[in-house]
C-alpha atoms as a PDB file:
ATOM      1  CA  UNK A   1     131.105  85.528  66.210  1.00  0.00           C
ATOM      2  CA  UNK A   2     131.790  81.732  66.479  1.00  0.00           C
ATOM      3  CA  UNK A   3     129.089  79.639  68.189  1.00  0.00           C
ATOM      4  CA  UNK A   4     130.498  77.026  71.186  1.00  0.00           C
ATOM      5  CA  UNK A   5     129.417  74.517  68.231  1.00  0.00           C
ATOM      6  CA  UNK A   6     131.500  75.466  65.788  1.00  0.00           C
ATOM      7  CA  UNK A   7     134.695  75.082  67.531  1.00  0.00           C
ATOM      8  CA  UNK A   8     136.236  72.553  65.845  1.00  0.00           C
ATOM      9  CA  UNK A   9     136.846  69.442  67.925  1.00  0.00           C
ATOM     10  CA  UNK A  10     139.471  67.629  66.472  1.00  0.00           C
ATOM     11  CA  UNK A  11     141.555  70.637  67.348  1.00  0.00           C
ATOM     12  CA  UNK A  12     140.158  71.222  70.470  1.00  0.00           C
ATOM     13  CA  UNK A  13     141.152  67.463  71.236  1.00  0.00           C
ATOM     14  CA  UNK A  14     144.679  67.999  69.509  1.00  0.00           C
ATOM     15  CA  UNK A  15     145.160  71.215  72.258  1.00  0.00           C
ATOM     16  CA  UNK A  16     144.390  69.026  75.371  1.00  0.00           C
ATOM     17  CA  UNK A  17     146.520  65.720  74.352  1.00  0.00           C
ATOM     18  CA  UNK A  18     148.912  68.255  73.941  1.00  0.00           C
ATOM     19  CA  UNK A  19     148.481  69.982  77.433  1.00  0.00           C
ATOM     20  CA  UNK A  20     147.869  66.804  79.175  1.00  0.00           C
ATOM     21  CA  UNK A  21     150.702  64.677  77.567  1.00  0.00           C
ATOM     22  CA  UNK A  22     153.136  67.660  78.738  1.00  0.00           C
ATOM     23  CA  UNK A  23     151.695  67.477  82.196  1.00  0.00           C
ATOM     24  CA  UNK A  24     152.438  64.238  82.632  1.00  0.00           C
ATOM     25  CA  UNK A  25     155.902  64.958  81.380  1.00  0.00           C
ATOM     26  CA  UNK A  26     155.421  62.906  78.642  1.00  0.00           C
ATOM     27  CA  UNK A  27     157.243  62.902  74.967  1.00  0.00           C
ATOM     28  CA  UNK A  28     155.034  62.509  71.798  1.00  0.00           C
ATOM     29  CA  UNK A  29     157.602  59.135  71.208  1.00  0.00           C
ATOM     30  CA  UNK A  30     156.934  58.134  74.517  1.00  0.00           C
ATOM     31  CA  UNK A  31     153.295  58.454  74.330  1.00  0.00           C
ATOM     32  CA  UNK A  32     153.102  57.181  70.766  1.00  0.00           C
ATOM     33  CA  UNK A  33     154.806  53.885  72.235  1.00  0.00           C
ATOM     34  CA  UNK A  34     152.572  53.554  75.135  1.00  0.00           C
ATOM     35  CA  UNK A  35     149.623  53.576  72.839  1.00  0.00           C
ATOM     36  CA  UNK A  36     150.712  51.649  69.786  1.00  0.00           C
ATOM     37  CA  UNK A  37     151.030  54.546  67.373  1.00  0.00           C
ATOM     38  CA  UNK A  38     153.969  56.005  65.412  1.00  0.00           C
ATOM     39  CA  UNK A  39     155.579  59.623  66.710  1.00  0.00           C
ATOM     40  CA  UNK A  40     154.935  60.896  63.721  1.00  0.00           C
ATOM     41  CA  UNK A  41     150.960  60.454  64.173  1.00  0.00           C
ATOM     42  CA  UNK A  42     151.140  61.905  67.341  1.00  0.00           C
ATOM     43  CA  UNK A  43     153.574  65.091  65.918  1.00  0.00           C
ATOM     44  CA  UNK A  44     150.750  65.586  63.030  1.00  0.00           C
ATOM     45  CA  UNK A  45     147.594  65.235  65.797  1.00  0.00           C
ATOM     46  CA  UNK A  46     149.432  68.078  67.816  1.00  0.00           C
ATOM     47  CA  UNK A  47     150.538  69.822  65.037  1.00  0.00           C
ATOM     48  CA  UNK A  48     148.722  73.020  64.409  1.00  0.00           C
ATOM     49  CA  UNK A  49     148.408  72.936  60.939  1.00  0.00           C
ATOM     50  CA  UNK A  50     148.518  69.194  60.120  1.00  0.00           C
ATOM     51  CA  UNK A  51     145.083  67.229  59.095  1.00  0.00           C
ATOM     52  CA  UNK A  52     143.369  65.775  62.586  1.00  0.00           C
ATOM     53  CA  UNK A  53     141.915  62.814  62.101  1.00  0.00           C
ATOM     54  CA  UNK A  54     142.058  60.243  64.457  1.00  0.00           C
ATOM     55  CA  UNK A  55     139.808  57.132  66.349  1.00  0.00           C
ATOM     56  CA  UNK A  56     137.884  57.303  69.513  1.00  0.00           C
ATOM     57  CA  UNK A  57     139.650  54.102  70.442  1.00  0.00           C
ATOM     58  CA  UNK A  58     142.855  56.507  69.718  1.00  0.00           C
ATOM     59  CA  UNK A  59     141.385  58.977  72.038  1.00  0.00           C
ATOM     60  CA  UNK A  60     140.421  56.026  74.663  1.00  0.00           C
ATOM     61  CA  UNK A  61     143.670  54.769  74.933  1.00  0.00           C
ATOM     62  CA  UNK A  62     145.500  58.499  75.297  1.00  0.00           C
ATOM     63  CA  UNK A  63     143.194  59.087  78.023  1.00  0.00           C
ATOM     64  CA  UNK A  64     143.935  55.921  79.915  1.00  0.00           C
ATOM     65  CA  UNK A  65     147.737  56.927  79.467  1.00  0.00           C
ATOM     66  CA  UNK A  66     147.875  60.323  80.310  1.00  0.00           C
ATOM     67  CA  UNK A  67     145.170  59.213  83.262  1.00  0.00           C
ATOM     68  CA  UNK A  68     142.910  62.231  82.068  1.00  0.00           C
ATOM     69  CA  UNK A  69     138.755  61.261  81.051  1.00  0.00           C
ATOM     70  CA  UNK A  70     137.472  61.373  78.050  1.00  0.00           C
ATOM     71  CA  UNK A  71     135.384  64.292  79.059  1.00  0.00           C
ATOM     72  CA  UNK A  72     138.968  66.054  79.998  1.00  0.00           C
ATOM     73  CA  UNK A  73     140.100  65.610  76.201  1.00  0.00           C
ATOM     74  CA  UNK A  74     137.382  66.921  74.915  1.00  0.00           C
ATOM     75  CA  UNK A  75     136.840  70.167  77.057  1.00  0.00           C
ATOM     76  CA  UNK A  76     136.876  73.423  75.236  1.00  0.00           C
ATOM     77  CA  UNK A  77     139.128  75.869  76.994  1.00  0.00           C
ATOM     78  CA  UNK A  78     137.044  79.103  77.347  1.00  0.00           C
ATOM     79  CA  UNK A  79     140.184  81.311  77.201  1.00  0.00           C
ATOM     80  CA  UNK A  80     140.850  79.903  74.026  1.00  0.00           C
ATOM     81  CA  UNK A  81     137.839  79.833  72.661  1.00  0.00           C
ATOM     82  CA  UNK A  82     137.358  83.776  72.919  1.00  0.00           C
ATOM     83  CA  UNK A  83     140.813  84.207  71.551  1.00  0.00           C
ATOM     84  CA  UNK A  84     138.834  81.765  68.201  1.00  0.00           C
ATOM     85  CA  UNK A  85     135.945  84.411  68.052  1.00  0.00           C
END
């Protein structure tokens, strides 16, 4: 069984830009230009298999442009995490 712990956050992070940038009825182009980044970095953060690395002033600034707190982005999604163990 995974542990809450071992849930790894860059993914977890990935999932809720993803959710939140789509419930703002945002594109990734769109939200790549509003925070200074190219689509193709925010394609590969959403992107299930691509490498997630990214900055907490990254992570700062999407939260400020989707209007969702930090805390928000970084919320594990129960539901999903029992589908992980």
């Amino acid at each position: 069984m995974i542990a809450m712990y071992d849930v790894n956050i860059y993914e977890q992070v990935a999932r809720n830009i993803k959710k939140y940038r789509n419930e703002a009825g945002l594109t990734q182009a769109e939200l790549a230009e509003a925070i200074g980044v190219s689509h193709e970095f925010i394609r590969r953060i959403e992107s299930k298999k691509g490498k997630k690395t990214f900055s907490f002033q990254t992570i700062w600034n999407v939260s400020k442009v989707l209007n969702v707190s930090l805390d928000k982005l970084a919320e594990i999604d129960l539901d999903e995490f029992k589908k992980l163990s």
